[in-house]
PDB file of N, CA and C in Angstrom:
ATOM      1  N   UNK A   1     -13.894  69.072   4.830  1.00  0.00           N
ATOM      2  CA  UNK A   1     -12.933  68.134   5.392  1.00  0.00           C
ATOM      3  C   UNK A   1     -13.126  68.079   6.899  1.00  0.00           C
ATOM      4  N   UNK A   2     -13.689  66.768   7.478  1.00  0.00           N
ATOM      5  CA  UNK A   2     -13.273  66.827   8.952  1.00  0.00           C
ATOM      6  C   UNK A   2     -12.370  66.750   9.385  1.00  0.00           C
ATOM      7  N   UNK A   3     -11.271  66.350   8.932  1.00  0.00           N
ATOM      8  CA  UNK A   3      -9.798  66.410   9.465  1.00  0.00           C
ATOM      9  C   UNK A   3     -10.020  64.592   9.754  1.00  0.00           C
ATOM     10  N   UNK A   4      -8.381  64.300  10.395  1.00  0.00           N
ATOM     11  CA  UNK A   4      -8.652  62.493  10.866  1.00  0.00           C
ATOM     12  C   UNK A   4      -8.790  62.180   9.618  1.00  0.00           C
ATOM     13  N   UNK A   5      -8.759  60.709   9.889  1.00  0.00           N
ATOM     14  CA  UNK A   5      -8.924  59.494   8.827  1.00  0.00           C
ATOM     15  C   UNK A   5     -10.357  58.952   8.332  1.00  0.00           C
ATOM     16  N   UNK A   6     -10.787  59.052   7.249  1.00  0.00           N
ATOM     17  CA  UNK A   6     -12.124  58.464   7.140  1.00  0.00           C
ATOM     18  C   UNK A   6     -11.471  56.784   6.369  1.00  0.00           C
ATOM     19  N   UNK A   7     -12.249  56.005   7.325  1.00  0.00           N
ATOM     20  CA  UNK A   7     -11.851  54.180   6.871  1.00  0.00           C
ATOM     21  C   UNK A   7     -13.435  54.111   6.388  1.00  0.00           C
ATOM     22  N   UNK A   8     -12.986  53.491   4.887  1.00  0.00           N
ATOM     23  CA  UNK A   8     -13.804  52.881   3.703  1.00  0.00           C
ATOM     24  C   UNK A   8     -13.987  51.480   4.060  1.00  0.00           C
ATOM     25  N   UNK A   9     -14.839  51.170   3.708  1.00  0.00           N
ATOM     26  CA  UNK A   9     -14.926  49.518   2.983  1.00  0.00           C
ATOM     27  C   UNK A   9     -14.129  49.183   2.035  1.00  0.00           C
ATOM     28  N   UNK A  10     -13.568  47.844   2.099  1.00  0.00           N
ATOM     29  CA  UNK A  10     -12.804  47.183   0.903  1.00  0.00           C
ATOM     30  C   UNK A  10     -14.338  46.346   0.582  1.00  0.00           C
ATOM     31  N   UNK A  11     -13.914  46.568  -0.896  1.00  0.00           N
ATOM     32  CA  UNK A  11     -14.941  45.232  -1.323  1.00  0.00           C
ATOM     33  C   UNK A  11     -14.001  44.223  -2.132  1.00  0.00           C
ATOM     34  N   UNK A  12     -15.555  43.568  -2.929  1.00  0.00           N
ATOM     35  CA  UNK A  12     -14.163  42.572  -3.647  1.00  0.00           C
ATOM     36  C   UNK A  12     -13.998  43.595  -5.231  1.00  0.00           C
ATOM     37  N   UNK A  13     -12.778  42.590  -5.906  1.00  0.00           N
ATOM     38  CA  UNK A  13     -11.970  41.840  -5.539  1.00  0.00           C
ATOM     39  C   UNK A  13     -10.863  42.206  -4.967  1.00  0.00           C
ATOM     40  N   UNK A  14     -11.191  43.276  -4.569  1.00  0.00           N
ATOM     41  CA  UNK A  14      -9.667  43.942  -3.288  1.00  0.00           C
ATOM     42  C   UNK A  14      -9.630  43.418  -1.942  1.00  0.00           C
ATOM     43  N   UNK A  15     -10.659  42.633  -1.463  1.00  0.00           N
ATOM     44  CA  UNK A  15     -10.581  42.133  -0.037  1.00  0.00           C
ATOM     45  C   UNK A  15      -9.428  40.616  -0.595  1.00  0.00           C
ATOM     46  N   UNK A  16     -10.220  40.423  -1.143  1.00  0.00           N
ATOM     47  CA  UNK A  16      -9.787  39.007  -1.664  1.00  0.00           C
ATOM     48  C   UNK A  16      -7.938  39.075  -1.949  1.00  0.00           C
ATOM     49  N   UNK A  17      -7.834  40.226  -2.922  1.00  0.00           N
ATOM     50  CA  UNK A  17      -6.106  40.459  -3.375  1.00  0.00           C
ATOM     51  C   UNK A  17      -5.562  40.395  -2.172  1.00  0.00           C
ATOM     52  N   UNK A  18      -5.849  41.417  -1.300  1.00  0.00           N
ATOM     53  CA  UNK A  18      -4.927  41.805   0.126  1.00  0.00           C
ATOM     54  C   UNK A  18      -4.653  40.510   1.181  1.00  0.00           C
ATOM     55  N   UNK A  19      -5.879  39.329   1.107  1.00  0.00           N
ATOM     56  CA  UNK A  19      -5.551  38.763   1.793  1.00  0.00           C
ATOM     57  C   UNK A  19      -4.403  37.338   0.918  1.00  0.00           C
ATOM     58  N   UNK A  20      -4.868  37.669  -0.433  1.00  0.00           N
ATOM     59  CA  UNK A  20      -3.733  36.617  -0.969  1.00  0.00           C
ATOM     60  C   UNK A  20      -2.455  37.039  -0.772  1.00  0.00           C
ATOM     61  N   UNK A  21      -2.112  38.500  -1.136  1.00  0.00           N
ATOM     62  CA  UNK A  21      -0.634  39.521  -0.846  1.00  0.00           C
ATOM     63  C   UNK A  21      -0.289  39.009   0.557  1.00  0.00           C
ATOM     64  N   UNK A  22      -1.666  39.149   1.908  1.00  0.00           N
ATOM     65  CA  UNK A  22      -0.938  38.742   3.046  1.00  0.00           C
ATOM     66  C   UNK A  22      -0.102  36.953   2.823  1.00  0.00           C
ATOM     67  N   UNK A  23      -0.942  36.170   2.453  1.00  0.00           N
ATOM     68  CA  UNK A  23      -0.391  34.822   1.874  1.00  0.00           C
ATOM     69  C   UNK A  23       0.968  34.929   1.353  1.00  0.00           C
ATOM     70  N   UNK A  24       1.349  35.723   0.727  1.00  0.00           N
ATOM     71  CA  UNK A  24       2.105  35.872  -0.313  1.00  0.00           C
ATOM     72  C   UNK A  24       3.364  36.354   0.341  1.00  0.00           C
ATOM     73  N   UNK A  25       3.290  37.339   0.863  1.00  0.00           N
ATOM     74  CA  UNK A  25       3.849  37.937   2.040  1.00  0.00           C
ATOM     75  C   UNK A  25       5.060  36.977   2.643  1.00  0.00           C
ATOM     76  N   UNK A  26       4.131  36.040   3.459  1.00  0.00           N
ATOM     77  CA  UNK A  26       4.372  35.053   4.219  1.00  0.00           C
ATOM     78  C   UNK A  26       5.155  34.455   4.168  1.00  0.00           C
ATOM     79  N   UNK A  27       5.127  33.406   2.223  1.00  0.00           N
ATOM     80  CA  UNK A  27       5.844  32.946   2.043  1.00  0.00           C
ATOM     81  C   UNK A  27       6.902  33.308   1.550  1.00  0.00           C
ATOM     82  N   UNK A  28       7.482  34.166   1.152  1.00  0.00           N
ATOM     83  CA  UNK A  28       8.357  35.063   0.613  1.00  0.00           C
ATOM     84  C   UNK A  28       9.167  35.540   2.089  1.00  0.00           C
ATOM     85  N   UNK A  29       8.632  35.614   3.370  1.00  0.00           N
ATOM     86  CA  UNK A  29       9.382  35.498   4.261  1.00  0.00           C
ATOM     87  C   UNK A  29       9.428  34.302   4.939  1.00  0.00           C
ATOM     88  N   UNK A  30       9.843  32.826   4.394  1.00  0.00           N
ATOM     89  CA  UNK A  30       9.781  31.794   4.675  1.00  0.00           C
ATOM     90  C   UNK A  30       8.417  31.193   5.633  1.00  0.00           C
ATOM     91  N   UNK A  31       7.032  31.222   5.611  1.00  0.00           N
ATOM     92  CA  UNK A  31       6.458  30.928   6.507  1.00  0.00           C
ATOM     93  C   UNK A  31       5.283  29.850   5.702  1.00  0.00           C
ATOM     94  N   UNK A  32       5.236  28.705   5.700  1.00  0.00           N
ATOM     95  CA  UNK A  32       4.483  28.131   5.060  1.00  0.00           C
ATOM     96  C   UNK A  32       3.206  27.370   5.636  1.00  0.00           C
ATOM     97  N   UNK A  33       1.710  27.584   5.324  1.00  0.00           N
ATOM     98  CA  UNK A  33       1.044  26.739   6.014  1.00  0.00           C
ATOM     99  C   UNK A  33       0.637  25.122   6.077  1.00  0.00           C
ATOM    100  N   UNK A  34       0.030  24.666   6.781  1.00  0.00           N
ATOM    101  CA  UNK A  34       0.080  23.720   6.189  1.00  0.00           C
ATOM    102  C   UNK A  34      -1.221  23.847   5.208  1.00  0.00           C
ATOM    103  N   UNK A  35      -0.725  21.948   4.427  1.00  0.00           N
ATOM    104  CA  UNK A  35      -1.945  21.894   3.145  1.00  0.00           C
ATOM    105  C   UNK A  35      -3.602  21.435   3.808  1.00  0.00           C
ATOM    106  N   UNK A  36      -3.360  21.398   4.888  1.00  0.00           N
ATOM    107  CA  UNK A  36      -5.442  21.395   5.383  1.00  0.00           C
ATOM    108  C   UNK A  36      -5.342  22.412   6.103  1.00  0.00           C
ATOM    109  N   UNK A  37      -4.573  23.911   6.115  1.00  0.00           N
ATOM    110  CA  UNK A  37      -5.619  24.839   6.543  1.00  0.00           C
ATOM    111  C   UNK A  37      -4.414  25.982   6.060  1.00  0.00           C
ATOM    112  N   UNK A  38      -5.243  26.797   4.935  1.00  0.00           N
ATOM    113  CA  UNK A  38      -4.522  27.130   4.118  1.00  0.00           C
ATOM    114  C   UNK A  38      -3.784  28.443   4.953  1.00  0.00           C
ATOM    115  N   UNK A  39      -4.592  28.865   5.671  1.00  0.00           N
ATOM    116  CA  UNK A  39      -4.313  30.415   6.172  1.00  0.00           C
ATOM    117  C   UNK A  39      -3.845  30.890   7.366  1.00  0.00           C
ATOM    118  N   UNK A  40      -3.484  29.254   7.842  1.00  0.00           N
ATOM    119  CA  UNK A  40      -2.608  29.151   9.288  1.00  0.00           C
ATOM    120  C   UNK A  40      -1.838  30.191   9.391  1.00  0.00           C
ATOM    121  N   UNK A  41      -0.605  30.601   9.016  1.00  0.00           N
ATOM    122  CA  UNK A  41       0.193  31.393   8.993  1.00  0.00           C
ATOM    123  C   UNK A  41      -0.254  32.684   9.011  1.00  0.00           C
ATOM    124  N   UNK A  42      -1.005  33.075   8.069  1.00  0.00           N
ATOM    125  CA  UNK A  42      -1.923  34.694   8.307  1.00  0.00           C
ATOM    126  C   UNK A  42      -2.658  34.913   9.116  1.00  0.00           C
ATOM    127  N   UNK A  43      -3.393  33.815   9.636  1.00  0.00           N
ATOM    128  CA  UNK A  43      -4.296  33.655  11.055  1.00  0.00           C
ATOM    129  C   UNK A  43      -3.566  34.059  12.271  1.00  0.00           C
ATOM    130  N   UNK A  44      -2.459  33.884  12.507  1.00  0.00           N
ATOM    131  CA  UNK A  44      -1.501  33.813  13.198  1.00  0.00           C
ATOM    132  C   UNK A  44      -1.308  34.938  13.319  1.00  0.00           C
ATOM    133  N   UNK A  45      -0.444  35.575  12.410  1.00  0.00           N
ATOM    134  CA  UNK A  45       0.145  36.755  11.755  1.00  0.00           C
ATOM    135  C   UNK A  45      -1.103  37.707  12.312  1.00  0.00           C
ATOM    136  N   UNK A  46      -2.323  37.818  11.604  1.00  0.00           N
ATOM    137  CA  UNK A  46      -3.468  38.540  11.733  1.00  0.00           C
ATOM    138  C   UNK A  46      -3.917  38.559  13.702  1.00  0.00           C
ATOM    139  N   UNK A  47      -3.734  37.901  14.210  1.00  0.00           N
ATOM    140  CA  UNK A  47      -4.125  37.888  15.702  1.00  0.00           C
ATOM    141  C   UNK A  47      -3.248  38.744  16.027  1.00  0.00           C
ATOM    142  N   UNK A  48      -1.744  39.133  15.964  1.00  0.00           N
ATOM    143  CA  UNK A  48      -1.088  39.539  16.835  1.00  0.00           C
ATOM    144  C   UNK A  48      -0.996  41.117  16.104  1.00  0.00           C
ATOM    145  N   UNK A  49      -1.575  41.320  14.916  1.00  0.00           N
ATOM    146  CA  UNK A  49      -1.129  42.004  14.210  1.00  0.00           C
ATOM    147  C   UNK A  49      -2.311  43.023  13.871  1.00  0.00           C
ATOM    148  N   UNK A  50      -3.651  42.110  13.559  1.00  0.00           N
ATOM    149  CA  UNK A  50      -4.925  42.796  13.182  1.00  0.00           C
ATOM    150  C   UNK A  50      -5.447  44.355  13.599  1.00  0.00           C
ATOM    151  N   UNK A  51      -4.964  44.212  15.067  1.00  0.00           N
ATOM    152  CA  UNK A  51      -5.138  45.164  15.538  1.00  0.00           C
ATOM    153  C   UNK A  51      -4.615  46.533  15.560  1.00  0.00           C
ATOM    154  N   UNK A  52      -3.867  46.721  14.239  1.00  0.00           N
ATOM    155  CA  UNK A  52      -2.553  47.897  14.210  1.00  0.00           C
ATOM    156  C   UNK A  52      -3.521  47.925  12.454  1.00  0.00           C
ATOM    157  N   UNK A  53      -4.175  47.687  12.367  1.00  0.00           N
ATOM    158  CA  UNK A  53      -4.753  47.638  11.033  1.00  0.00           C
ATOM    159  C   UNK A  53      -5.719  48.603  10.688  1.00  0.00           C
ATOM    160  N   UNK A  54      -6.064  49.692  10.244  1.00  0.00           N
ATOM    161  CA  UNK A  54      -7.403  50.335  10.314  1.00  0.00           C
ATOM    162  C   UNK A  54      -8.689  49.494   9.249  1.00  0.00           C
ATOM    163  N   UNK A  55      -8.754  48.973   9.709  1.00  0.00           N
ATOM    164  CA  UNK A  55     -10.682  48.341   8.603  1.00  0.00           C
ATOM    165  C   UNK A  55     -11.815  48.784   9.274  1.00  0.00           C
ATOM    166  N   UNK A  56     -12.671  49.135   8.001  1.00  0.00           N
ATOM    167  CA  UNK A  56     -13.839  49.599   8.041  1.00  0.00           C
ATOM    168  C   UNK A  56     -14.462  48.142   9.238  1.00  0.00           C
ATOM    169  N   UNK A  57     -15.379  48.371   9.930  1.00  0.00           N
ATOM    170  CA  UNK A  57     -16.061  47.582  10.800  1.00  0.00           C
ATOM    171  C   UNK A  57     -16.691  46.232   9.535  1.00  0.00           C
ATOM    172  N   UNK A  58     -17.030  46.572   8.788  1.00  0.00           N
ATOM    173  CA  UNK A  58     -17.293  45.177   8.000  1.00  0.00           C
ATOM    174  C   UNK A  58     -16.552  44.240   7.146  1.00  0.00           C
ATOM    175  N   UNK A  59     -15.536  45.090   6.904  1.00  0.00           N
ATOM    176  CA  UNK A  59     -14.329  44.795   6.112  1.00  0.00           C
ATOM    177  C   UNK A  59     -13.409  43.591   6.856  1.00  0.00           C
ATOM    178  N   UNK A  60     -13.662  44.294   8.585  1.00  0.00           N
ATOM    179  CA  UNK A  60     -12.992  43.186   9.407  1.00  0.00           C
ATOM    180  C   UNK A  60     -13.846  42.092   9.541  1.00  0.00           C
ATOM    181  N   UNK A  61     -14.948  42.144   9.732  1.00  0.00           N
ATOM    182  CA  UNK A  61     -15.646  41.041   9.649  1.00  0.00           C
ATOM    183  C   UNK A  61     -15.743  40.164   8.619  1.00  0.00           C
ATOM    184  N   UNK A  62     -15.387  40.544   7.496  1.00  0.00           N
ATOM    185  CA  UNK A  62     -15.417  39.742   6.413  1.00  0.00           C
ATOM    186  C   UNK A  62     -13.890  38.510   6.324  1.00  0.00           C
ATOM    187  N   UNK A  63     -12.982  39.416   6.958  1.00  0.00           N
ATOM    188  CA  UNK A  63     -11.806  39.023   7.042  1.00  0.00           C
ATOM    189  C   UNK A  63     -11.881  37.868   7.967  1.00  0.00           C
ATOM    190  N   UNK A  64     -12.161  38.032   9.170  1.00  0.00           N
ATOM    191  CA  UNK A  64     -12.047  37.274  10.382  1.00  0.00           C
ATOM    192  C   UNK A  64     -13.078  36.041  10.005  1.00  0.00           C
ATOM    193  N   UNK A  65     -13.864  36.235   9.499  1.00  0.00           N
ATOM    194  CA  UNK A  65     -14.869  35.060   9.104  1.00  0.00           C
ATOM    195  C   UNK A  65     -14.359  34.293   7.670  1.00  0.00           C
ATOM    196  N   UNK A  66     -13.578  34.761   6.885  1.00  0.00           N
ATOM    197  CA  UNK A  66     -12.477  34.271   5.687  1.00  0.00           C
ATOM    198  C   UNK A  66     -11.285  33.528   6.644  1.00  0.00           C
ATOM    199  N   UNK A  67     -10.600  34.123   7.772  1.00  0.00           N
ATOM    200  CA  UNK A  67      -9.524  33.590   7.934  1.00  0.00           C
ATOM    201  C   UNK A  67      -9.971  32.590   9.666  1.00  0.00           C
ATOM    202  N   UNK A  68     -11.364  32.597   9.723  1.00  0.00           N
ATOM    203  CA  UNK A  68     -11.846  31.666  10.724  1.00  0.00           C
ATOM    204  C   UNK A  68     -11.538  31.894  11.658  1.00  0.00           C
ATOM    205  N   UNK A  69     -11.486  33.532  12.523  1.00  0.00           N
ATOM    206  CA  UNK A  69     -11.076  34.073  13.582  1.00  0.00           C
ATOM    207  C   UNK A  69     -12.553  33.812  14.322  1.00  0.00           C
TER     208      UNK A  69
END
């Protein structure tokens, strides 16, 4: 054990769930995007927020290039 946190990779279809849950999330706390860009609201959410997140270095990249960061 080194002690500390070891951060994994998400793959699919768990990258994919987490970011629908974030979707999901959203709307369930009233936040709706609009219908030509589906992920406005998590995009949003994810900028101010991403950064309190631990992801594996590719995991975020996969994300940010899904949610067009």
């Amino acid at each position: 054990d080194e002690g500390g946190v070891k951060i994994l990779p998400i793959g699919e279809p768990y990258l994919t769930e987490m970011i629908c849950d974030w979707v999901g999330a959203g709307k369930a706390q009233g936040h709706f995007s609009p219908k030509n860009d589906k992920y406005y609201e998590i995009r949003e959410w994810y900028k101010q927020n991403g950064n309190k997140i631990q992801l594996d270095k590719e995991t975020r990249k996969e994300i940010e290039k899904r949610l067009e960061i």
